[in-house]
PDB file of N, CA and C in Angstrom:
ATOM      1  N   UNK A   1     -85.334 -27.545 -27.244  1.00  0.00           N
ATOM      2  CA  UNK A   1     -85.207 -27.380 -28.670  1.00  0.00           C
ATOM      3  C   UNK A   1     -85.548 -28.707 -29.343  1.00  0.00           C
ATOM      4  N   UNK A   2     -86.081 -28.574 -30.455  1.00  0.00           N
ATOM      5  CA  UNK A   2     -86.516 -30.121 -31.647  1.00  0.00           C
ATOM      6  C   UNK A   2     -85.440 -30.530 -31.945  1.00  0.00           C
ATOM      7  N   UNK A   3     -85.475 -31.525 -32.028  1.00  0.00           N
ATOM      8  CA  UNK A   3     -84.444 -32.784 -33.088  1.00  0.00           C
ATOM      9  C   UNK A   3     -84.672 -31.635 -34.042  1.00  0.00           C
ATOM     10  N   UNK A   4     -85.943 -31.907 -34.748  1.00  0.00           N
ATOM     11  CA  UNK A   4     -85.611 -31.257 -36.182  1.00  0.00           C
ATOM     12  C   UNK A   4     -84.685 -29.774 -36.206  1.00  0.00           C
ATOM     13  N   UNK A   5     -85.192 -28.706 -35.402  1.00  0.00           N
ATOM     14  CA  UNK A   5     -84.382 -27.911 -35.435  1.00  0.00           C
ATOM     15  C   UNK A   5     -83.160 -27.759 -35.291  1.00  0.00           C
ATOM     16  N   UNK A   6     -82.313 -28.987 -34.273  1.00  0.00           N
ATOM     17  CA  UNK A   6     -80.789 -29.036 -33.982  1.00  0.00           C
ATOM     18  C   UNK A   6     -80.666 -29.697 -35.293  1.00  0.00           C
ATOM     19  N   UNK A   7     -81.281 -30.981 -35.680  1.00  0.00           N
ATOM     20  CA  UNK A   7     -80.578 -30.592 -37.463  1.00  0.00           C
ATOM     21  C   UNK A   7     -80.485 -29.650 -38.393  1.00  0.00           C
ATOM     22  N   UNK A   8     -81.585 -29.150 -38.477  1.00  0.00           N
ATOM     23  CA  UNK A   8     -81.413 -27.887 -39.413  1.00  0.00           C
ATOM     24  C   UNK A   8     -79.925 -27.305 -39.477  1.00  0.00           C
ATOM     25  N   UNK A   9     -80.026 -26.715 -37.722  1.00  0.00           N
ATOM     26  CA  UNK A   9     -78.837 -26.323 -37.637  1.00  0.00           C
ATOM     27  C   UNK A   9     -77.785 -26.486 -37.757  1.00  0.00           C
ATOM     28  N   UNK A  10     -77.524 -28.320 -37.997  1.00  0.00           N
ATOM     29  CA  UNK A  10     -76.135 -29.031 -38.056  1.00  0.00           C
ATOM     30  C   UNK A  10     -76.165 -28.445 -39.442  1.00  0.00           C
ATOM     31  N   UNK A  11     -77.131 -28.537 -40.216  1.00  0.00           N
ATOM     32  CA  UNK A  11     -77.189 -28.636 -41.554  1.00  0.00           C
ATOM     33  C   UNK A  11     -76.850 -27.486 -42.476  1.00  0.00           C
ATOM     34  N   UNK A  12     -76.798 -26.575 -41.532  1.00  0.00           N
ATOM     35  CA  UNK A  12     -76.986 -24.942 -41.929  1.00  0.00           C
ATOM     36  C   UNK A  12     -75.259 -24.523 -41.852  1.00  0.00           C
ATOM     37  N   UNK A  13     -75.063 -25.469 -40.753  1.00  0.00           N
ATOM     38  CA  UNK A  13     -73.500 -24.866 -40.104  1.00  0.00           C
ATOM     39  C   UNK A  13     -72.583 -25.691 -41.041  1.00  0.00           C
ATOM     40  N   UNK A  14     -73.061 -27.061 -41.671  1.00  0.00           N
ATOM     41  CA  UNK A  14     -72.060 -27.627 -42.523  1.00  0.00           C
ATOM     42  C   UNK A  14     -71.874 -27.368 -43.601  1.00  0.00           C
ATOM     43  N   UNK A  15     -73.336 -26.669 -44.224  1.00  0.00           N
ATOM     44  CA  UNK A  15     -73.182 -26.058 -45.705  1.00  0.00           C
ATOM     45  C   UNK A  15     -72.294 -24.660 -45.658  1.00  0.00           C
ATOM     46  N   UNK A  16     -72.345 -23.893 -44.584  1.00  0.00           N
ATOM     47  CA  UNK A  16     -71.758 -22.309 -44.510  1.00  0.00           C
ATOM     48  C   UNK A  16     -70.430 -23.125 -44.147  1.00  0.00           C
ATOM     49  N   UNK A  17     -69.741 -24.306 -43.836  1.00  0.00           N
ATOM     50  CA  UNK A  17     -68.499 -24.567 -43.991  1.00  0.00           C
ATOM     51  C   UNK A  17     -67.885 -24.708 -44.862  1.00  0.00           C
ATOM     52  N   UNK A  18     -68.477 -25.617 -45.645  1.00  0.00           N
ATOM     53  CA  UNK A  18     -68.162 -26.267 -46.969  1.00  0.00           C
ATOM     54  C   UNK A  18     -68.006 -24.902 -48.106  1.00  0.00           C
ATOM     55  N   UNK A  19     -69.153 -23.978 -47.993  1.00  0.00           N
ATOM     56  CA  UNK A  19     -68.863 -22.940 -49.009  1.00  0.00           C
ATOM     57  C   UNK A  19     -67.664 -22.194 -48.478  1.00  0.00           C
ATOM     58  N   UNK A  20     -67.756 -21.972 -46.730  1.00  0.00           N
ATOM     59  CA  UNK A  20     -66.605 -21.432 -46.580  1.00  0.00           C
ATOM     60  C   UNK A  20     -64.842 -21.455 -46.819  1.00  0.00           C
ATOM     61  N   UNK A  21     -64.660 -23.253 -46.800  1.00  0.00           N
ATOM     62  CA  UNK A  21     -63.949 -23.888 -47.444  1.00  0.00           C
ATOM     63  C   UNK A  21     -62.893 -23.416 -49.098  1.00  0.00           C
ATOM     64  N   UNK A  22     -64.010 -23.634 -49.402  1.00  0.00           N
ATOM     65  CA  UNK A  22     -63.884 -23.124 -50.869  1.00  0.00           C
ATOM     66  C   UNK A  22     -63.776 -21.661 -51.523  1.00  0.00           C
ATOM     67  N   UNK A  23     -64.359 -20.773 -50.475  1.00  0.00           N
ATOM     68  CA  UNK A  23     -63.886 -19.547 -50.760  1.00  0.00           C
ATOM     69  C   UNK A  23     -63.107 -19.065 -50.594  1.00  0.00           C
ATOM     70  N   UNK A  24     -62.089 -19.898 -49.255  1.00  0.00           N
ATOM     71  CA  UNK A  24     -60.896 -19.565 -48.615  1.00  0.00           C
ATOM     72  C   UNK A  24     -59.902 -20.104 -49.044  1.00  0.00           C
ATOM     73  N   UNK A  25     -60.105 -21.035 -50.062  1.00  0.00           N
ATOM     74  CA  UNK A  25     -58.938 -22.147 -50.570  1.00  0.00           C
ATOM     75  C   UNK A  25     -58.828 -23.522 -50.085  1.00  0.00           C
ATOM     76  N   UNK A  26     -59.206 -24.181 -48.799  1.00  0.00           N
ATOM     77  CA  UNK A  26     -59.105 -24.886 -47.689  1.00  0.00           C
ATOM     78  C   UNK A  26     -59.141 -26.294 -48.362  1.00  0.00           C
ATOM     79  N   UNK A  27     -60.196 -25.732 -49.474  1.00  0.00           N
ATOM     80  CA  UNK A  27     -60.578 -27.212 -50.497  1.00  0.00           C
ATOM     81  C   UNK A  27     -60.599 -26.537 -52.095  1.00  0.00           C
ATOM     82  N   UNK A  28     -60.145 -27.323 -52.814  1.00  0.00           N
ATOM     83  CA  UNK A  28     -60.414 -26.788 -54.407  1.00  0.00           C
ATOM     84  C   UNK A  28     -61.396 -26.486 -54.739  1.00  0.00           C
ATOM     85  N   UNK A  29     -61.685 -25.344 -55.311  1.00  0.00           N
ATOM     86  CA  UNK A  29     -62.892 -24.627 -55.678  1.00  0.00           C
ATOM     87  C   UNK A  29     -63.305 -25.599 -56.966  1.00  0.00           C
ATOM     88  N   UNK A  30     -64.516 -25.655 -56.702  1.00  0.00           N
ATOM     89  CA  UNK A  30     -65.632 -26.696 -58.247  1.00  0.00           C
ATOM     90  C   UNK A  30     -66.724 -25.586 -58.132  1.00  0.00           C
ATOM     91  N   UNK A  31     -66.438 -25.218 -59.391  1.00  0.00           N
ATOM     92  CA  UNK A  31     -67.818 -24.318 -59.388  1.00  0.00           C
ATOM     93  C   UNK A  31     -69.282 -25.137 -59.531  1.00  0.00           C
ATOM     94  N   UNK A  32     -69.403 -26.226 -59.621  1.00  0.00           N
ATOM     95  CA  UNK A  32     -70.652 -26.957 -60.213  1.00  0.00           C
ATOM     96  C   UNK A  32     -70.964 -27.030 -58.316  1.00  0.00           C
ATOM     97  N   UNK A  33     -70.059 -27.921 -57.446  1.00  0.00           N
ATOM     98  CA  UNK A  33     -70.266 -27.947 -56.068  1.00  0.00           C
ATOM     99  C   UNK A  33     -70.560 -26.933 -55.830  1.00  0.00           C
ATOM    100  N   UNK A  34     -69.872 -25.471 -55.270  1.00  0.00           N
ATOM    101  CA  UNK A  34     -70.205 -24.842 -55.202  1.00  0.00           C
ATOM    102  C   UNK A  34     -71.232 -23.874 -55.162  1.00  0.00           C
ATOM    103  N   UNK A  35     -71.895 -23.986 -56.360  1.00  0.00           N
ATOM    104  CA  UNK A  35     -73.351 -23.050 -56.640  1.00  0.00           C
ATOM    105  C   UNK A  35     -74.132 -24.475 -56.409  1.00  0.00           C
ATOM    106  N   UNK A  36     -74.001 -25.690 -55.831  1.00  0.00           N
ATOM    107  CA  UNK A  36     -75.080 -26.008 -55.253  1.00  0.00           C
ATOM    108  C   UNK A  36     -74.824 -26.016 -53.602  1.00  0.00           C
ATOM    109  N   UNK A  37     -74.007 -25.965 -53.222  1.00  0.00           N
ATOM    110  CA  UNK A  37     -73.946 -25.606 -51.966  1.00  0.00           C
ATOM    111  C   UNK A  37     -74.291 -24.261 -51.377  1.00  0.00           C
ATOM    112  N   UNK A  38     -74.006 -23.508 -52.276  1.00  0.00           N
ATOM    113  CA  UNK A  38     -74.977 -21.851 -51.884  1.00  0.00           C
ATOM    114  C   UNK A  38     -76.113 -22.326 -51.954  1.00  0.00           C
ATOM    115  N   UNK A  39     -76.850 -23.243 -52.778  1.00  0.00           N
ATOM    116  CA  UNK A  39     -77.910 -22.910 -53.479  1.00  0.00           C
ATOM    117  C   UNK A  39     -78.528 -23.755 -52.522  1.00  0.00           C
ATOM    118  N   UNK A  40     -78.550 -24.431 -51.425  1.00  0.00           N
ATOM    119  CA  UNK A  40     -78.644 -25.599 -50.379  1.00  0.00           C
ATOM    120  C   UNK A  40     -78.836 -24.509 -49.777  1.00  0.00           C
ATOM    121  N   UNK A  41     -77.935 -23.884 -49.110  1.00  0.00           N
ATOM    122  CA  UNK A  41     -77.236 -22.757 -48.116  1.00  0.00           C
ATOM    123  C   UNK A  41     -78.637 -21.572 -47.839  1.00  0.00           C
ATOM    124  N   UNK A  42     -79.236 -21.138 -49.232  1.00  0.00           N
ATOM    125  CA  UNK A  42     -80.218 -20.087 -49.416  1.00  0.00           C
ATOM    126  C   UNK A  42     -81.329 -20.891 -48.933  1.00  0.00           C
ATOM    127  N   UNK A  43     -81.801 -22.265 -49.565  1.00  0.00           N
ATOM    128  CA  UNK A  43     -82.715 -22.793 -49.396  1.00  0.00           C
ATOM    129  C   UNK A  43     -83.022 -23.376 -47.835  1.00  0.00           C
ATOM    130  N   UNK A  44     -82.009 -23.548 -46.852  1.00  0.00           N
ATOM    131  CA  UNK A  44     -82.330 -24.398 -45.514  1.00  0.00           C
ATOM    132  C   UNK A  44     -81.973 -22.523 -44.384  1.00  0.00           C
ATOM    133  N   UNK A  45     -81.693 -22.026 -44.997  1.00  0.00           N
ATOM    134  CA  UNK A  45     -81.975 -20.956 -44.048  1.00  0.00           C
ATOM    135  C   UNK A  45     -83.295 -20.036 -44.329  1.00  0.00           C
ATOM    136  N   UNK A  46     -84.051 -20.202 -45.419  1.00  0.00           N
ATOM    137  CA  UNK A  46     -85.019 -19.676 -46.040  1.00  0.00           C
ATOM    138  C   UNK A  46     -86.669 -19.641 -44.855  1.00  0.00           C
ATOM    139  N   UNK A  47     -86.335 -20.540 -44.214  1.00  0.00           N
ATOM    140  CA  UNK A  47     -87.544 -20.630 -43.020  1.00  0.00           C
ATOM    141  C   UNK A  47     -87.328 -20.283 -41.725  1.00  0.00           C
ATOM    142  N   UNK A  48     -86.068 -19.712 -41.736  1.00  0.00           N
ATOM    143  CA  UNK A  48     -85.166 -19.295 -40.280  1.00  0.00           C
ATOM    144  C   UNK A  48     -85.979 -17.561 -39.609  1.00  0.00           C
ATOM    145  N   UNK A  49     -85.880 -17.397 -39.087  1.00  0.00           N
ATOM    146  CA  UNK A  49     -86.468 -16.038 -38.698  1.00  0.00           C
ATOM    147  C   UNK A  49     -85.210 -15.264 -38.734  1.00  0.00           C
ATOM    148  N   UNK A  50     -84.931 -14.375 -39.626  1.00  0.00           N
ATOM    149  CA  UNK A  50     -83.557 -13.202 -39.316  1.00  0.00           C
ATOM    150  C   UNK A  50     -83.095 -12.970 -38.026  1.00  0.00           C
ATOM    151  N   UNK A  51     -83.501 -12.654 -37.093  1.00  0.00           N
ATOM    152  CA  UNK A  51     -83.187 -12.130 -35.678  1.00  0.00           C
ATOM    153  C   UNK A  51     -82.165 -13.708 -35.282  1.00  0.00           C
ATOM    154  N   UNK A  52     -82.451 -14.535 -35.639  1.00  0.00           N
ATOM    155  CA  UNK A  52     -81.876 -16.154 -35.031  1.00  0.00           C
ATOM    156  C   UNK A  52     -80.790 -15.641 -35.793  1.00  0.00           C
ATOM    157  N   UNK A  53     -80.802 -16.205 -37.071  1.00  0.00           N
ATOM    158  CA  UNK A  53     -79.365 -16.455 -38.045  1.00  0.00           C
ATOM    159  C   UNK A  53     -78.490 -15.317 -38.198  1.00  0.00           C
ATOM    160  N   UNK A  54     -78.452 -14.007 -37.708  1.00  0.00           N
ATOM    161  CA  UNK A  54     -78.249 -13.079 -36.989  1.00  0.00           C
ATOM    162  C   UNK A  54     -77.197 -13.405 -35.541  1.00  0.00           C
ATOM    163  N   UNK A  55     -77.738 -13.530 -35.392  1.00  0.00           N
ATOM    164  CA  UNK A  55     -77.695 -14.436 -33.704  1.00  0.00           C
ATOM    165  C   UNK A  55     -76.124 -15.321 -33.652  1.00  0.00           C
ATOM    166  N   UNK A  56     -77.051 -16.571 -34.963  1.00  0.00           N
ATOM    167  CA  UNK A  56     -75.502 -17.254 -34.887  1.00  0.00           C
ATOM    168  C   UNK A  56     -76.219 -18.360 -33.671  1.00  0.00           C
ATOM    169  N   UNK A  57     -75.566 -19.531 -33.504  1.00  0.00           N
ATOM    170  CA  UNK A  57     -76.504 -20.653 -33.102  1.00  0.00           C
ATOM    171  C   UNK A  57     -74.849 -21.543 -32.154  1.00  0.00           C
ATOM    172  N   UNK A  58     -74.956 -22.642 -31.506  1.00  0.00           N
ATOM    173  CA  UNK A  58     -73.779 -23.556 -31.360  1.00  0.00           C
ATOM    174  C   UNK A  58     -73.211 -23.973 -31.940  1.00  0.00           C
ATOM    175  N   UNK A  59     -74.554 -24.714 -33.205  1.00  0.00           N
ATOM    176  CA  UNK A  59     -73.710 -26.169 -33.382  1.00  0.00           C
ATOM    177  C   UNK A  59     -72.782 -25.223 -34.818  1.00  0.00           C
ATOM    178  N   UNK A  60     -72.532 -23.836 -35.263  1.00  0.00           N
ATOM    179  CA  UNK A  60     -72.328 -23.563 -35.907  1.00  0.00           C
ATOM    180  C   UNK A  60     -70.603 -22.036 -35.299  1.00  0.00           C
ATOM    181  N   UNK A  61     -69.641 -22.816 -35.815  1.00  0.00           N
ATOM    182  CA  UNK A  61     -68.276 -21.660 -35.667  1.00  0.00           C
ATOM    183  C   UNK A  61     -68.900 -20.746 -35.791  1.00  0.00           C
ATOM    184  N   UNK A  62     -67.918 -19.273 -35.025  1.00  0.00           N
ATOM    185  CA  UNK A  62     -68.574 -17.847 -35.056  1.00  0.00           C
ATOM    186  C   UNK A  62     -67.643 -17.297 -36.344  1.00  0.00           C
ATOM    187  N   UNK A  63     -67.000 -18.093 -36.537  1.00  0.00           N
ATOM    188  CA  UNK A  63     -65.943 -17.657 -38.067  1.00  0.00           C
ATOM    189  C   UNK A  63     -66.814 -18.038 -39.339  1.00  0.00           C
ATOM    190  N   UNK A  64     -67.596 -19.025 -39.232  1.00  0.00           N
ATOM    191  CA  UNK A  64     -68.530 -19.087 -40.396  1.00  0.00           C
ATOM    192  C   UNK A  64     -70.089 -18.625 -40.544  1.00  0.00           C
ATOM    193  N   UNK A  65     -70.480 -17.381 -39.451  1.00  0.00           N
ATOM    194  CA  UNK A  65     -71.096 -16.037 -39.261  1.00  0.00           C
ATOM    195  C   UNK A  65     -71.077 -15.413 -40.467  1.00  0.00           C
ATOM    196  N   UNK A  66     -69.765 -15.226 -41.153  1.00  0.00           N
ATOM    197  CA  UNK A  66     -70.244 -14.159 -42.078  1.00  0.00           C
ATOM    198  C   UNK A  66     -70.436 -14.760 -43.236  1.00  0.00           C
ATOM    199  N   UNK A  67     -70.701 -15.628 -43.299  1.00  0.00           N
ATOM    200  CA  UNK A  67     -71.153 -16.808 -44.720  1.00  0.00           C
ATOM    201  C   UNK A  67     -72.872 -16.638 -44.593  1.00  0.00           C
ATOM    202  N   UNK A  68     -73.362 -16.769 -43.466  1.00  0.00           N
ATOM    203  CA  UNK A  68     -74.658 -16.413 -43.035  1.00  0.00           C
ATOM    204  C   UNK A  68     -74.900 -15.406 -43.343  1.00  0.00           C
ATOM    205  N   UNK A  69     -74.542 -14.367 -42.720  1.00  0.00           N
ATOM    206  CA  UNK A  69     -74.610 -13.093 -42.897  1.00  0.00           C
ATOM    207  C   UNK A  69     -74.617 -12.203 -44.499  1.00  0.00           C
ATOM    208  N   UNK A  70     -73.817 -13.111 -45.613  1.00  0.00           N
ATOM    209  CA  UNK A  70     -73.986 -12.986 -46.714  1.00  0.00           C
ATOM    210  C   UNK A  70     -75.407 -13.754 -47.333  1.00  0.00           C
ATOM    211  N   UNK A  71     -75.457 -14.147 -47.088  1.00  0.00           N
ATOM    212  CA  UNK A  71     -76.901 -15.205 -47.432  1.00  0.00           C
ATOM    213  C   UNK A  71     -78.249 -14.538 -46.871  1.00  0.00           C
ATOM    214  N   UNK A  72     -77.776 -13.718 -45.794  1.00  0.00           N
ATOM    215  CA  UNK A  72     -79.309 -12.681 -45.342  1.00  0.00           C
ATOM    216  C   UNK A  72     -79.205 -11.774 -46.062  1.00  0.00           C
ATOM    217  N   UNK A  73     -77.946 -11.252 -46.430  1.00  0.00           N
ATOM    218  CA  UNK A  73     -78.008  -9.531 -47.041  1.00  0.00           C
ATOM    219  C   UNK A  73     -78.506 -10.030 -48.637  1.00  0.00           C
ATOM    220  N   UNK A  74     -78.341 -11.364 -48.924  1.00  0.00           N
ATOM    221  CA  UNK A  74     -78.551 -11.277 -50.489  1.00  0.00           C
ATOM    222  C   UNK A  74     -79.757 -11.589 -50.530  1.00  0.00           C
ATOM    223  N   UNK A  75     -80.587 -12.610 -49.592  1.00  0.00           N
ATOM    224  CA  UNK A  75     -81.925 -12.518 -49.369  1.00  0.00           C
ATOM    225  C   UNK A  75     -82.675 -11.617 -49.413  1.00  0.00           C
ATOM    226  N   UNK A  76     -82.173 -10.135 -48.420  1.00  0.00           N
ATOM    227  CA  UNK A  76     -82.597  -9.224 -48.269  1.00  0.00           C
ATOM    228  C   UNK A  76     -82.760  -8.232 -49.268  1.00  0.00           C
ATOM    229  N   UNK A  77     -81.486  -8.060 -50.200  1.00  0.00           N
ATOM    230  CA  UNK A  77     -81.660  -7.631 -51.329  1.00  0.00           C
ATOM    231  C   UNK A  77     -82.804  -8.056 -52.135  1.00  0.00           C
ATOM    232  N   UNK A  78     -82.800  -9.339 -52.176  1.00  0.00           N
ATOM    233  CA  UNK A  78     -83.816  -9.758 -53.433  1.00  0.00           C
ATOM    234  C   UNK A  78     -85.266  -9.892 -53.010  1.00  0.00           C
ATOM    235  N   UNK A  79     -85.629  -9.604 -51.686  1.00  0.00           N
ATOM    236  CA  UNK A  79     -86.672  -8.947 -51.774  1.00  0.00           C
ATOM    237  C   UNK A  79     -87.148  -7.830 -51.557  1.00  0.00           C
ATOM    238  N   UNK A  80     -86.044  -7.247 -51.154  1.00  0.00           N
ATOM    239  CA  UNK A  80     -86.292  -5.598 -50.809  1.00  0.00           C
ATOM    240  C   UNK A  80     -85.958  -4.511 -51.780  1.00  0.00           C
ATOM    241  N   UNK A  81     -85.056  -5.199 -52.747  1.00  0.00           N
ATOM    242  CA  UNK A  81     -84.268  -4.093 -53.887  1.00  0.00           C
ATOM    243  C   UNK A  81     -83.526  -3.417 -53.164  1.00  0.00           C
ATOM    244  N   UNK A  82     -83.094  -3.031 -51.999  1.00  0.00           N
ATOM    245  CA  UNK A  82     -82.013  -2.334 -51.552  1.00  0.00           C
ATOM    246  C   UNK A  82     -81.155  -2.762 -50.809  1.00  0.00           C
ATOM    247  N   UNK A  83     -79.683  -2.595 -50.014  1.00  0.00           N
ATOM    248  CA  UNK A  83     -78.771  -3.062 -48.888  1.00  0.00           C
ATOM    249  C   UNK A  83     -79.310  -2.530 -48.227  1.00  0.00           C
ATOM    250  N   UNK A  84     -78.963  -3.657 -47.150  1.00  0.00           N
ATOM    251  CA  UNK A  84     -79.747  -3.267 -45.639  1.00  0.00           C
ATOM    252  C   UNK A  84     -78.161  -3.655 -44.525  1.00  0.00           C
ATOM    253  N   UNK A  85     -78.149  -2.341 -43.940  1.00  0.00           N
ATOM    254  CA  UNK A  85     -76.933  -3.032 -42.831  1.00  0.00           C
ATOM    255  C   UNK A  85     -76.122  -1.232 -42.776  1.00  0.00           C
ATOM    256  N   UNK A  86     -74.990  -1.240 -41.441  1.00  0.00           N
ATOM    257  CA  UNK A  86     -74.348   0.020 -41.405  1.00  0.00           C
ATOM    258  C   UNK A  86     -74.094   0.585 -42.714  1.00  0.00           C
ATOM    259  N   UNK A  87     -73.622   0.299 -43.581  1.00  0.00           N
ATOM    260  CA  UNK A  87     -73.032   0.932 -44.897  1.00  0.00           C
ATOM    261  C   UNK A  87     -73.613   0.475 -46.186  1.00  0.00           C
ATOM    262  N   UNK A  88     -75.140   0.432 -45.849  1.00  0.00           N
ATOM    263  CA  UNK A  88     -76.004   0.274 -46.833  1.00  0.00           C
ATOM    264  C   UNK A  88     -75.591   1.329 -47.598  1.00  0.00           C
ATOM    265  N   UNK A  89     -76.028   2.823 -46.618  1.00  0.00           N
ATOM    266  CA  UNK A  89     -75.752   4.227 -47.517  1.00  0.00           C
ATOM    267  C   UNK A  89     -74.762   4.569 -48.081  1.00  0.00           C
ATOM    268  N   UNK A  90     -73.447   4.011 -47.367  1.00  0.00           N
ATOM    269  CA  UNK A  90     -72.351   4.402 -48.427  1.00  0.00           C
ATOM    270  C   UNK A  90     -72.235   3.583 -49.649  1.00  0.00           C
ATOM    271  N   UNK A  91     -73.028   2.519 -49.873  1.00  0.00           N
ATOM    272  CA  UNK A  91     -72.448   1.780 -50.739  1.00  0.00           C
ATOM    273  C   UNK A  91     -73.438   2.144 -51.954  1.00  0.00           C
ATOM    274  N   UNK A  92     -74.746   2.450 -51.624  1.00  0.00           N
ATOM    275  CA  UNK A  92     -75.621   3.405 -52.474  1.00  0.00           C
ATOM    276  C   UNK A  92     -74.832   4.362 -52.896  1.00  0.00           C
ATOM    277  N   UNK A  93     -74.493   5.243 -52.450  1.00  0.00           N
ATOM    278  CA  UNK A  93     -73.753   6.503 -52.245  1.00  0.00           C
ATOM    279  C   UNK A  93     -73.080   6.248 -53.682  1.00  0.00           C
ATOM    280  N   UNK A  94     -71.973   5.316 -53.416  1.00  0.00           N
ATOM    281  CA  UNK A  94     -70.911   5.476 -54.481  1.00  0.00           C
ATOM    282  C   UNK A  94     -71.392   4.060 -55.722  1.00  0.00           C
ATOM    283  N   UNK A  95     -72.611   3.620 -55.992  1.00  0.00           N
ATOM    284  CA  UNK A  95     -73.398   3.278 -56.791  1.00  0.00           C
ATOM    285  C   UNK A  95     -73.543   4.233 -57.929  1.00  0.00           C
ATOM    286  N   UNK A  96     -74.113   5.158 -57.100  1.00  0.00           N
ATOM    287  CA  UNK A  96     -74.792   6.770 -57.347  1.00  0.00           C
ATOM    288  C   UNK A  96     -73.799   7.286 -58.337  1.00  0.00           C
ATOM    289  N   UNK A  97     -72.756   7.034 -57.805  1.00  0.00           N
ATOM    290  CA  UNK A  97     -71.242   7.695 -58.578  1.00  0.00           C
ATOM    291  C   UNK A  97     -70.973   7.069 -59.272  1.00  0.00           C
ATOM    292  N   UNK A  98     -70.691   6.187 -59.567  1.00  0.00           N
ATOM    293  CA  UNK A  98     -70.308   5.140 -60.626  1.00  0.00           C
ATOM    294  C   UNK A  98     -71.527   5.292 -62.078  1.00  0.00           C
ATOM    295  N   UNK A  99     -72.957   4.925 -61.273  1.00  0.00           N
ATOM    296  CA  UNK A  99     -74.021   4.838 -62.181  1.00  0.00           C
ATOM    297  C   UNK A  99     -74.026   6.021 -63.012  1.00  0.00           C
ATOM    298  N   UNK A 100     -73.842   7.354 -62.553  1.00  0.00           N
ATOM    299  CA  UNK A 100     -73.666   8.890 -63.103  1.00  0.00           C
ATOM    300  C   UNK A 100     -72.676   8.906 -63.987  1.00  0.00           C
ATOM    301  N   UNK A 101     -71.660   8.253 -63.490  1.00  0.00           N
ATOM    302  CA  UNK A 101     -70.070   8.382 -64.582  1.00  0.00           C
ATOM    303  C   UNK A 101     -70.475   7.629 -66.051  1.00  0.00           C
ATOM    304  N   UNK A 102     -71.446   6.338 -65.521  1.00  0.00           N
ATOM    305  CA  UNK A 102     -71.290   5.701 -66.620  1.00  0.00           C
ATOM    306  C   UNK A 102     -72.658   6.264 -67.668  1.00  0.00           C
ATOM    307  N   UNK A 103     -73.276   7.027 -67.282  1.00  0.00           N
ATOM    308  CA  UNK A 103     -74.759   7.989 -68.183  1.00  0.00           C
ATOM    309  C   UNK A 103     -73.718   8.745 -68.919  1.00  0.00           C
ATOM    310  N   UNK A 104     -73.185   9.203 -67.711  1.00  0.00           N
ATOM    311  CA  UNK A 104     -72.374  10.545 -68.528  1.00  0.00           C
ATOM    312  C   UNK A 104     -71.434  10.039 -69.629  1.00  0.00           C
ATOM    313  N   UNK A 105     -70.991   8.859 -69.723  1.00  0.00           N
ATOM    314  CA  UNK A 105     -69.751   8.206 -70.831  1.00  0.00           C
ATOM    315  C   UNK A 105     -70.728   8.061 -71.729  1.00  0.00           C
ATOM    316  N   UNK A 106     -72.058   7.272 -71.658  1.00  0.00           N
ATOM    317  CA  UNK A 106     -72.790   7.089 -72.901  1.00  0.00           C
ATOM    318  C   UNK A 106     -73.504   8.265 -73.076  1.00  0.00           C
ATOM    319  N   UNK A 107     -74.012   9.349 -72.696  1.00  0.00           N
ATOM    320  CA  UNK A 107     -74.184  10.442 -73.409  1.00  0.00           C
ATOM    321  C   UNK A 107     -73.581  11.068 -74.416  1.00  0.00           C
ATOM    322  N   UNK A 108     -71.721  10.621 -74.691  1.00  0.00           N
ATOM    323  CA  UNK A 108     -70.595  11.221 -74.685  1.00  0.00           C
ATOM    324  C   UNK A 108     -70.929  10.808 -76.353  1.00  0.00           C
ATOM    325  N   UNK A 109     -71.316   9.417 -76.351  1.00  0.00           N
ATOM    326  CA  UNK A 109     -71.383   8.620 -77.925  1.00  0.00           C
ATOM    327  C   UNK A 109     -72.463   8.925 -78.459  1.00  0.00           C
TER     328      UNK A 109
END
């Protein structure tokens, strides 16, 4: 494996901490930190191949997996327009329901 790539990876695993941190309480939430640490987070996994970051790597906890794992599905969203994953369909599903309730309320006016 590259130098460069085992950094990446240090780099990948310290930002999905740090946000993880903060979502969990661990450290005081700063929203200004914060949305640049996602915004780090989107950008250094952005050249990764899915099947890897998926995967999950060493130099990176298997508890801060689903910090990754949020960062592919929102990727994935924004270029696909849809959820991708087991309960893509249910979550369409009750989209579906919600989106209908709320036609049907403004039809109402």
């Amino acid at each position: 494996m590259s130098s460069h790539l085992a950094s990446k990876r240090l780099y990948i695993a310290d930002l999905a901490r740090r946000q993880s941190e903060m979502e969990t309480g661990r450290v005081p939430m700063d929203a200004r930190a914060y949305r640049v640490v996602a915004k780090r987070l989107r950008e250094a996994v952005a050249g990764f191949p899915e099947p890897a970051l998926y995967a999950g790597f060493a130099e990176m906890r298997s508890s801060l997996q689903p910090v990754l794992e949020e960062v592919l599905e929102t990727r994935y969203f924004d270029h696909h327009g849809r959820l991708h994953g087991p309960l893509a369909s249910v979550c369409r599903a009750d989209a579906n329901v919600v989106l209908a309730a709320m036609m049907r309320g403004a039809a109402r006016r």
